[in-house]
Protein backbone atom coordinates (compact mmCIF):
# COMPACT_ATOMS: atom_id res chain seq x y z
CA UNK A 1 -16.60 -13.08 20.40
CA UNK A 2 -19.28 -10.24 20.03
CA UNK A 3 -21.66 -9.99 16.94
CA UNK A 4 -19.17 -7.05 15.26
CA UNK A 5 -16.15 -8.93 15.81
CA UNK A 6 -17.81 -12.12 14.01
CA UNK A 7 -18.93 -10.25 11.04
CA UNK A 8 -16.40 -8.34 10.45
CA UNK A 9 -14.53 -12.03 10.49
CA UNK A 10 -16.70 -13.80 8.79
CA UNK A 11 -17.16 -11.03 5.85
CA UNK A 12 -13.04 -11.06 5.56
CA UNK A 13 -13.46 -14.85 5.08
CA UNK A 14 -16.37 -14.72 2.66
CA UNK A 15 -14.78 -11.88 0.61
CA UNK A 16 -11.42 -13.87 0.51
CA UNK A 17 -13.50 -16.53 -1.15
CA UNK A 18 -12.58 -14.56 -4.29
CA UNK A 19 -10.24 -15.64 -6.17
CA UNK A 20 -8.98 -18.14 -3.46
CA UNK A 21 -5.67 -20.31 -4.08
CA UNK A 22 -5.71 -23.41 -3.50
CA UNK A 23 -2.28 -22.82 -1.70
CA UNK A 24 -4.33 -20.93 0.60
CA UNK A 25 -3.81 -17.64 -0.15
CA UNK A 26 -5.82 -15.08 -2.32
CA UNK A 27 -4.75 -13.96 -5.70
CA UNK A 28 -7.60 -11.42 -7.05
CA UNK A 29 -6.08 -9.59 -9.62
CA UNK A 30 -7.24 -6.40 -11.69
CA UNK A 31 -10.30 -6.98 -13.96
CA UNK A 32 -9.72 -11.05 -13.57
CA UNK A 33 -12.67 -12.89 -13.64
CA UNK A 34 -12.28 -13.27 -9.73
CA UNK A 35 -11.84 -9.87 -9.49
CA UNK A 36 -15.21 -8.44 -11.44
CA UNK A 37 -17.19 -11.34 -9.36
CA UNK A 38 -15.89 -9.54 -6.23
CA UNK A 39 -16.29 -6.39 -7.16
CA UNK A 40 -20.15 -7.47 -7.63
CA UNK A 41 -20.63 -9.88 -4.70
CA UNK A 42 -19.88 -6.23 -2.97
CA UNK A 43 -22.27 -4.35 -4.70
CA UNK A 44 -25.16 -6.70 -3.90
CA UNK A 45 -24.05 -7.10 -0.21
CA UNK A 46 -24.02 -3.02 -0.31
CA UNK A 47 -27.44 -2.86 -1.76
CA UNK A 48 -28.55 -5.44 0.66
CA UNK A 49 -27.94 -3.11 3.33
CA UNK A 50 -30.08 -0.43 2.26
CA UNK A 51 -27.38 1.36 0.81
CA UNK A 52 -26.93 3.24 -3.01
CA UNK A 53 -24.39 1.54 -5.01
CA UNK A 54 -22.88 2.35 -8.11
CA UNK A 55 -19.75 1.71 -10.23
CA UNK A 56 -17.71 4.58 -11.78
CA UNK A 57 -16.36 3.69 -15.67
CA UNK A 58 -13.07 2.22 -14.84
CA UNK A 59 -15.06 -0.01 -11.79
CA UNK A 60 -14.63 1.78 -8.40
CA UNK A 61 -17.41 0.27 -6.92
CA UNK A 62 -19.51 3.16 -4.08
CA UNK A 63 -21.49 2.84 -1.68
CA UNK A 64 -23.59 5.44 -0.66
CA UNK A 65 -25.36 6.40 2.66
CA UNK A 66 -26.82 9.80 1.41
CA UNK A 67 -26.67 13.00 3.65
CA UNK A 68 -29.15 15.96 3.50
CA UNK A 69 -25.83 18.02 1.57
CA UNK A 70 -25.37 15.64 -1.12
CA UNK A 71 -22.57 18.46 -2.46
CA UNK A 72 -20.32 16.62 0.46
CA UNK A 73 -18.99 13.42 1.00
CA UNK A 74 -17.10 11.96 3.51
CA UNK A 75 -15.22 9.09 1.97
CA UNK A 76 -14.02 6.07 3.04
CA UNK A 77 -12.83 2.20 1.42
CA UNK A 78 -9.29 0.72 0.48
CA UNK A 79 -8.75 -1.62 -3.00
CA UNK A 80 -10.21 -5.17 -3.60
CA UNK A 81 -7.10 -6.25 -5.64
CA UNK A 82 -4.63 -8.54 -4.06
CA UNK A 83 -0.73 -9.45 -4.93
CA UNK A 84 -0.60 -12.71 -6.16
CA UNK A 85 -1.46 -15.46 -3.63
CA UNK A 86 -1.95 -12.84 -1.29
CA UNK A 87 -3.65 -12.65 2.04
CA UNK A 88 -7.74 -12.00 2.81
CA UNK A 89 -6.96 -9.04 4.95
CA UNK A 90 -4.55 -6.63 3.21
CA UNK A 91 -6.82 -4.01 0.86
CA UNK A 92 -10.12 -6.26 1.76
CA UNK A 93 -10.20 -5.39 5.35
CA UNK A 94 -10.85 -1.14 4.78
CA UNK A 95 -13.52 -2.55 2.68
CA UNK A 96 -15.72 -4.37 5.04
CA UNK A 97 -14.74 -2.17 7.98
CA UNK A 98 -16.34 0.89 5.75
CA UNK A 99 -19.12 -0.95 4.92
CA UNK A 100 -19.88 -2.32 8.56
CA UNK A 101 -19.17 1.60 9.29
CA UNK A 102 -22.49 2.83 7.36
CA UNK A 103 -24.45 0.04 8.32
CA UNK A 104 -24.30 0.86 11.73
CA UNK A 105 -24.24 4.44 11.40
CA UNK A 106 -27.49 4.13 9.08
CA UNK A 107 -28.86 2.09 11.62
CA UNK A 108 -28.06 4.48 14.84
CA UNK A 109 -27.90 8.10 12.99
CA UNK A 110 -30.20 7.77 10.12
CA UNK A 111 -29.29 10.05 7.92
CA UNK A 112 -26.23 11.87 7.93
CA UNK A 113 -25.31 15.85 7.30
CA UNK A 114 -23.05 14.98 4.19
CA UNK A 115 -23.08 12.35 2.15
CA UNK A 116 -20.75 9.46 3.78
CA UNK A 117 -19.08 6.72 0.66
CA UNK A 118 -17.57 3.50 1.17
CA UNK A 119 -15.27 2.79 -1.86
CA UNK A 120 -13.86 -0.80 -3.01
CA UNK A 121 -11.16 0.89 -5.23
CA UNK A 122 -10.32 -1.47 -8.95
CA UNK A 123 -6.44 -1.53 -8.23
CA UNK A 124 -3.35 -0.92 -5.86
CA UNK A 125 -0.96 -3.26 -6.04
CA UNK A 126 0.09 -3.73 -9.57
CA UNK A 127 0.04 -7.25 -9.34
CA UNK A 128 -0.88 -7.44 -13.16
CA UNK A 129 -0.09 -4.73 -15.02
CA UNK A 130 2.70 -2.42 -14.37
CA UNK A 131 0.79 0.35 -13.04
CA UNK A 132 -0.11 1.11 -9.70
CA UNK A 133 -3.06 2.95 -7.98
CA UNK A 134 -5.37 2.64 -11.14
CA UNK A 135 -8.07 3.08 -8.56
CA UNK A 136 -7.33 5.87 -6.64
CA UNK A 137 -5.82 7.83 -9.28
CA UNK A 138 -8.85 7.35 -11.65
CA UNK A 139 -10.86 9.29 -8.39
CA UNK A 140 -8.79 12.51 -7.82
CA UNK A 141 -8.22 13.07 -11.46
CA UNK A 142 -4.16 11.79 -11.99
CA UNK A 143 -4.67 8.83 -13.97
CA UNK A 144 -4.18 9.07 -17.38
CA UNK A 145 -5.56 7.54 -20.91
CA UNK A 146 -2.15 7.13 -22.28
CA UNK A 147 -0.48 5.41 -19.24
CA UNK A 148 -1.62 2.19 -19.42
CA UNK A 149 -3.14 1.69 -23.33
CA UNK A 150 0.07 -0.08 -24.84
CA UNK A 151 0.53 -2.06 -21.16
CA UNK A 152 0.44 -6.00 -21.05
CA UNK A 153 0.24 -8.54 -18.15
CA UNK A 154 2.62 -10.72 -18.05
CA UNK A 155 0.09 -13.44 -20.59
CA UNK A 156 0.25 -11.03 -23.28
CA UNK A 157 -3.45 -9.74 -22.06
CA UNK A 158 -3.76 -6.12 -23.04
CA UNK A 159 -4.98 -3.64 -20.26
CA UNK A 160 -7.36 -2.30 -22.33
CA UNK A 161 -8.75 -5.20 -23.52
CA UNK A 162 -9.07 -6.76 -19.95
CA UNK A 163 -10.58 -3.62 -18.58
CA UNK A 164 -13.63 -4.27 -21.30
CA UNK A 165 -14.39 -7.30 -21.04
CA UNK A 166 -14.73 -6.92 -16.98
CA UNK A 167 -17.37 -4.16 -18.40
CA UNK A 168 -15.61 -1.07 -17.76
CA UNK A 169 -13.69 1.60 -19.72
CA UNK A 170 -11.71 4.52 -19.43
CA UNK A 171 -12.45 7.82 -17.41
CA UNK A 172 -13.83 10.47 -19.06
CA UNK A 173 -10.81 12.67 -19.33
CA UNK A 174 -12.92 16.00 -19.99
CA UNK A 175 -14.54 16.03 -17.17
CA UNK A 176 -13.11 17.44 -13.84
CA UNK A 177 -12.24 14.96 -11.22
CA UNK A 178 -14.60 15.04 -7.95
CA UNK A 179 -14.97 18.21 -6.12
CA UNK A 180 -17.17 16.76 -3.30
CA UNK A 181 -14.91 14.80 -0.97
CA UNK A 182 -14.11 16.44 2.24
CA UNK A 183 -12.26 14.23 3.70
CA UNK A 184 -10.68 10.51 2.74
CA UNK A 185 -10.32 8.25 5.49
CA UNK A 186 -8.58 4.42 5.21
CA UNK A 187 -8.54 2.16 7.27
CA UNK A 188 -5.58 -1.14 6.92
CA UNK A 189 -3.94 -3.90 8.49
CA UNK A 190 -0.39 -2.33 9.68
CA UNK A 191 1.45 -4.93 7.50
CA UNK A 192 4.22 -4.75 10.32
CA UNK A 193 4.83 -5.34 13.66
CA UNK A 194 5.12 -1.76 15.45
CA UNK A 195 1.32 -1.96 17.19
CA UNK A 196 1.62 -5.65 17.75
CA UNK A 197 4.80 -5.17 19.82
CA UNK A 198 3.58 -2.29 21.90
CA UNK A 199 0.19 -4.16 22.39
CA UNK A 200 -1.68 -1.58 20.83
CA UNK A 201 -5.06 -2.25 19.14
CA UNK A 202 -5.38 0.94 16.68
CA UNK A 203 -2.80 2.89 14.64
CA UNK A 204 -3.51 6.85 14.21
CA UNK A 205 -1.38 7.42 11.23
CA UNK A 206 0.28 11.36 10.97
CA UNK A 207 2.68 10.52 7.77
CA UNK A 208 3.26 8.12 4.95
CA UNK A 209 7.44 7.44 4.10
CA UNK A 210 9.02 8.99 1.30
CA UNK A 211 11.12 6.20 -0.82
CA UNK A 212 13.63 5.81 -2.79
CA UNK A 213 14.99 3.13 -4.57
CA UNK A 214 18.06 2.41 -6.63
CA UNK A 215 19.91 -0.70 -8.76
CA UNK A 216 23.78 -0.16 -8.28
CA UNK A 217 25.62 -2.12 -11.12
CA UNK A 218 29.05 -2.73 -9.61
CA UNK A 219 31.43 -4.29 -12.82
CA UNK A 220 35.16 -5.70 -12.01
CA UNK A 221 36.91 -8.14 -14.07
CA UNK A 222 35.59 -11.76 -14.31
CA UNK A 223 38.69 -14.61 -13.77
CA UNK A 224 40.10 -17.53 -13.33
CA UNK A 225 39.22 -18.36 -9.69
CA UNK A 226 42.82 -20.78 -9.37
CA UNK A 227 45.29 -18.83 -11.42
CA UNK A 228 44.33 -15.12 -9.67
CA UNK A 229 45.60 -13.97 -6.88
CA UNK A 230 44.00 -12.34 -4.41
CA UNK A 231 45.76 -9.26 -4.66
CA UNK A 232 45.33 -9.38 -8.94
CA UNK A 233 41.50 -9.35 -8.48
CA UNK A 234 38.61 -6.99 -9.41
CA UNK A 235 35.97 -8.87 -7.21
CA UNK A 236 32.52 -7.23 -7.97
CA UNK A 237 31.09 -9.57 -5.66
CA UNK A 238 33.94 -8.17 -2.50
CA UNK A 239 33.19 -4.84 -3.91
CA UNK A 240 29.09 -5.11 -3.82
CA UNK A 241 29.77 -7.08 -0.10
CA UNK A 242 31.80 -4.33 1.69
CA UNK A 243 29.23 -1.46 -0.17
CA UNK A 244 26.09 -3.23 1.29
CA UNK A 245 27.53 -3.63 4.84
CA UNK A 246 28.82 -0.27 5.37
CA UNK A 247 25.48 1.58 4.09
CA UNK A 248 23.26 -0.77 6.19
CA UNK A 249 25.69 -0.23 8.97
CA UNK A 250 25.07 3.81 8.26
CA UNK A 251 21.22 3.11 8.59
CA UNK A 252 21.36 1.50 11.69
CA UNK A 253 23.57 4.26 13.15
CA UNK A 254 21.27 6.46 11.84
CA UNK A 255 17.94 4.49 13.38
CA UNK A 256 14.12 4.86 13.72
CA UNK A 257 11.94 6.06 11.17
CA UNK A 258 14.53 5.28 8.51
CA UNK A 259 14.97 1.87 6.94
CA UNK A 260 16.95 0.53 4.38
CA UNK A 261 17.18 -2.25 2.68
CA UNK A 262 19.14 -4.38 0.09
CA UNK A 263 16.58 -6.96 -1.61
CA UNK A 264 17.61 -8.38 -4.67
CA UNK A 265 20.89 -9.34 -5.25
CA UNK A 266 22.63 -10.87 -8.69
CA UNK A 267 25.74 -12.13 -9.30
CA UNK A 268 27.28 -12.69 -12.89
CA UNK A 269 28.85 -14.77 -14.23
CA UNK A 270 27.54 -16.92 -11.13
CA UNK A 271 29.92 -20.00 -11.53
CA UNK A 272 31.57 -21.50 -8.66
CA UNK A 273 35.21 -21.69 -9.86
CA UNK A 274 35.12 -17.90 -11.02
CA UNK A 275 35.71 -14.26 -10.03
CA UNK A 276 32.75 -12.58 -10.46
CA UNK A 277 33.08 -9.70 -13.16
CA UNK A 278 29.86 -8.15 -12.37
CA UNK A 279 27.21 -7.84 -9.13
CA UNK A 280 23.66 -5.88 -9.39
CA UNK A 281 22.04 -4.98 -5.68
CA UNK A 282 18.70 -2.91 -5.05
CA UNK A 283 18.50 -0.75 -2.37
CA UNK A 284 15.37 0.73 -1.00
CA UNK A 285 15.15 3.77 1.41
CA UNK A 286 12.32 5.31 3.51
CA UNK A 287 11.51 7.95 6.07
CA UNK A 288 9.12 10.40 7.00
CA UNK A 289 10.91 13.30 6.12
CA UNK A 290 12.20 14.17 2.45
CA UNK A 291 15.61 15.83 3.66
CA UNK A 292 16.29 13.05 5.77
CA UNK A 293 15.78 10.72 2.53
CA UNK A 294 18.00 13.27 0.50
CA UNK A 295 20.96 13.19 2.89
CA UNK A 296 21.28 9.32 3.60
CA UNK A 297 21.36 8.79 -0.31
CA UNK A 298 23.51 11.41 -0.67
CA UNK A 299 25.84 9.72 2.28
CA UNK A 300 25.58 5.96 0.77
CA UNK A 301 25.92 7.34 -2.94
CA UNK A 302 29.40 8.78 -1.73
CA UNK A 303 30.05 5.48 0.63
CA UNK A 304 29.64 3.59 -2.76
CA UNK A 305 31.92 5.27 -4.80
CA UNK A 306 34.46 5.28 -2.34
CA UNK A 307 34.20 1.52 -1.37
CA UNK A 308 34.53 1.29 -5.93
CA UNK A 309 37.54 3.33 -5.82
CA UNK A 310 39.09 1.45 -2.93
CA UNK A 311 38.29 -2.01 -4.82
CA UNK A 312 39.25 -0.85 -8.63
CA UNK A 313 35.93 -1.32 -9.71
CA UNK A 314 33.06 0.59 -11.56
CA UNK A 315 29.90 1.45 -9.89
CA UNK A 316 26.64 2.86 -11.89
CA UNK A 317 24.00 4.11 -9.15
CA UNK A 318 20.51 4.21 -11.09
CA UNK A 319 17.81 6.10 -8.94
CA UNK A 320 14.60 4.75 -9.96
CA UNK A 321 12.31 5.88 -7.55
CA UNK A 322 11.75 9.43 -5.50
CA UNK A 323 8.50 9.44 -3.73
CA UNK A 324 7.97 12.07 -1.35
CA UNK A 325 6.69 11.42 2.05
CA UNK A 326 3.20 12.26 2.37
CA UNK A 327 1.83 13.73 5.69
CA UNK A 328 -1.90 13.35 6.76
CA UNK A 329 -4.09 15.65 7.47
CA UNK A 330 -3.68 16.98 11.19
CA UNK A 331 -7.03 18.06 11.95
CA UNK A 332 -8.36 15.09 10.59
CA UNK A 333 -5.60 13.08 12.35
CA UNK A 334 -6.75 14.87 15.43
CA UNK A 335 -10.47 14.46 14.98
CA UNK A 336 -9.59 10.58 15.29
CA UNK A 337 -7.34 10.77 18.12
CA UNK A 338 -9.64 12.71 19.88
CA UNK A 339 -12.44 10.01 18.91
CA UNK A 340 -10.38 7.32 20.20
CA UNK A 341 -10.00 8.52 23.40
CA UNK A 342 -13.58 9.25 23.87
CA UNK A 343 -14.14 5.24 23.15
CA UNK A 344 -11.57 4.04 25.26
CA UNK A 345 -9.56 2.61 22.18
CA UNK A 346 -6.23 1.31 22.63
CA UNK A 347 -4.08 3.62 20.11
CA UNK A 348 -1.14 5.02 19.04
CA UNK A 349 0.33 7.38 16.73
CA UNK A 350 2.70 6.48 14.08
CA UNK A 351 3.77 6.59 10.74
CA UNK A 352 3.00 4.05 8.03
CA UNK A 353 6.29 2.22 6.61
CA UNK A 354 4.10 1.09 3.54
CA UNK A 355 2.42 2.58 0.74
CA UNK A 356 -1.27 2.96 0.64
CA UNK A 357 -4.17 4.58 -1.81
CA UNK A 358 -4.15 7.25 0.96
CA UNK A 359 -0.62 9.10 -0.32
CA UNK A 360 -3.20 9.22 -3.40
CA UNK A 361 -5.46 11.39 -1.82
CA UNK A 362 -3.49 13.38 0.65
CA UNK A 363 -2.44 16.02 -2.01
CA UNK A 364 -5.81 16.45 -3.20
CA UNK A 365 -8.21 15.58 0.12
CA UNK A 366 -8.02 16.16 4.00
CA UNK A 367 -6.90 12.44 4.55
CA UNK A 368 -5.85 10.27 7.29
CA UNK A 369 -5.26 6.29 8.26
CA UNK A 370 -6.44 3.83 10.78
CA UNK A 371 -3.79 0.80 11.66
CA UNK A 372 -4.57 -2.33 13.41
CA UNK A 373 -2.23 -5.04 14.09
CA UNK A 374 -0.93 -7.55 11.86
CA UNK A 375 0.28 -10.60 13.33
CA UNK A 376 3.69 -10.97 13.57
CA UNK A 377 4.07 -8.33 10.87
CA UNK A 378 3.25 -10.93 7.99
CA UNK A 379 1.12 -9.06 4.94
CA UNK A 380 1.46 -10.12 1.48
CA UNK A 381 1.33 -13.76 2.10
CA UNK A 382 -1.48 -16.61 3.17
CA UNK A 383 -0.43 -16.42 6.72
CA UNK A 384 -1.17 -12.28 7.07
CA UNK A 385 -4.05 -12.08 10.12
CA UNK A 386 -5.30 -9.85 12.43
CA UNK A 387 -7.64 -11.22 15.25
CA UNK A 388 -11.07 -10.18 15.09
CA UNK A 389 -11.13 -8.42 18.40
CA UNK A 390 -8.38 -5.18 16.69
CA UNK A 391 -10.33 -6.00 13.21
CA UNK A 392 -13.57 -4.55 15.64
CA UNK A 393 -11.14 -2.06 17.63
CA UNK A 394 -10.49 -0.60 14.36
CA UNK A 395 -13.86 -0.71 12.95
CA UNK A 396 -15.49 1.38 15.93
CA UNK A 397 -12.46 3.91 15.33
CA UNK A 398 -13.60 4.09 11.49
CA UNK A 399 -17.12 4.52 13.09
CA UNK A 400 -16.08 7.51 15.43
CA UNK A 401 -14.46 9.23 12.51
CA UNK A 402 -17.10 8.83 10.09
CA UNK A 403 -19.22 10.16 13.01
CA UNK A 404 -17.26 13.22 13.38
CA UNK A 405 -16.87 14.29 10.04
CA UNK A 406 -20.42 13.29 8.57
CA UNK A 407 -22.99 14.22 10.89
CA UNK A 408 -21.38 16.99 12.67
């Protein structure tokens, strides 16, 4: 193992030290106590390397290798929160790879044209509040007083009140956002299994998937599972069966980049000698390309009320969730393409499957992702890893990037 593959290890490990579980996983959640001890261990570590660091008011944490235009800044960083009993790479790993970045930049360059920033960003996941991308969204301006004063967690701890006594406090809504980042660029663990299949050690990333998600309610007629016949019944649960089948049957005849998915299911009155009256199913839908999105919901919307027609049933579709796909930035995308074949890197180009603070700054910033591999495809959970030798892989593509965009 060489020295940047080891430290970029060992940093993962001693970062994940924050807020460890004992069931082996991480759970660092916005403005814990694990969480503000984090966010600080960083800031000395930055300072330590010879870099500025600073915290905004809500607690974006920067660190700053200071160009000779300090009216530009090339920015780079991921979140420091985790899901609950999360993994150590997930969020953590854009951290350390941006720090690692300036260090050895500092060390090779000196000083760059424009300003280059690392960022540990307060919040992504909305593992404790209901509200996601506090972080990123406090940075380009979209975050908003009134969207999280009256929130709880799920202890009854206000957001507000959690938020001050970590030692921040809100944005100062007057002000405009940031006008000096050029260019945003993230760096992540894949959290699936595209680049570990095709034995690929970096992921150029062109386009984040548009989602949506919906809760069908699909309500027959609870009865007596003895006394009705077959042919009497209003099965929600045969209903919800045959609906879920034929539109995951329509996504797989459809194929690559769209997925869909049924996750939650719920079954009332759940009793085993009853017909069920009434089954609730989620559906989730993604692709790179909003009409594509439009028309398969559009398709299984129509599948659904057919398959409640057919069955005698009622079916409610309830569209929660229409997110956009959000496409990088191409000359940025090709500034790191063309930097990874200069440095031999392993690569390919794809499209990420997940969200990430990146569809944050892609309406606002030239913006683009680095992937490396995730093992097995496993994020979210203890067992998420990525082996030290793509952890460096994608470190040297940050490095190239930053390279390219904030000395040239």
């Amino acid at each position: 193992m060489d020295d940047l593959q080891r430290e970029v290890a060992e940093r993962l490990d001693w970062l994940g030290e924050f807020g460890k579980d004992p069931k082996g996983g991480v759970s660092r959640l916005l403005y814990s106590k694990e969480w503000t001890e984090a966010q600080h261990a960083l800031k000395a570590w930055i300072e330590q390397e010879g870099l500025e660091a600073q915290f905004d008011e809500i607690g974006n944490l920067f660190g700053v290798l200071k160009g000779k235009d300090t009216g530009e800044t090339v920015l780079t960083g991921s979140h420091v929160d985790t899901v609950i009993n999360g993994g150590r790479y997930d969020g953590a790993y854009g951290i350390v790879a941006g720090i690692l970045a300036l260090k050895y930049l500092k060390e090779k360059y000196g000083q760059p044209l424009r300003n280059i920033e690392v960022v540990s960003m307060a919040e992504e996941e909305g593992s404790r509040f209901p509200y996601t991308f506090w972080g990123s969204k406090n940075i380009v301006g979209l975050a908003k007083r009134e969207d999280v004063e009256n929130i709880r967690d799920f202890e009854g701890t206000s957001f507000v009140e959690a938020m001050k006594s970590s030692g921040f406090d809100f944005r100062d809504e007057s002000k405009e956002a940031r006008k000096d980042i050029k260019a945003f660029v993230e760096v992540h663990v894949e959290q699936g299994s595209v680049l570990e299949t095709e034995k690929k050690s970096v992921g150029v990333v062109h386009s984040i998937v548009g989602q949506r998600r919906f809760t069908v309610e699909v309500v027959g007629e609870a009865n007596h599972a003895g006394t009705t016949p077959m042919g009497y019944r209003k099965d929600a649960v045969y209903a919800a069966s045959q609906m879920i089948f034929e539109l995951i049957k329509m996504a797989r005849e459809v194929g690559d980049p769209l997925v869909t998915t049924v996750g939650k299911i719920e079954v009332q009155p759940n009793i085993v000698n009853v017909v069920p009256g009434k089954a609730i199913f989620t559906i989730d839908v993604r692709h790179t390309d909003k009409e594509a999105i439009v028309s398969f919901t559009d398709q299984i919307t129509a599948k659904i009320n057919e398959v409640s027609k057919e069955h005698g049933v009622e079916a409610a579709i309830d569209m929660w969730m229409d997110a956009d796909p959000v496409p990088m930035d191409p000359q940025v995308v090709e500034l790191i393409e063309k930097q990874c074949k200069e440095n031999g890197l392993n690569y390919k180009l794809m499209h990420s499957g997940a969200g990430h603070d990146s569809q944050i700054f892609a309406p606002h910033v030239p913006t683009a992702m680095l992937f490396v591999p995730s093992l097995k495809g496993i994020s979210h959970n203890p067992a998420e890893y990525t082996e030290p030798e793509d952890l460096a892989e994608g470190v040297k593509g940050l490095i190239g990037a930053l390279y390219e965009l904030g000395y040239k």
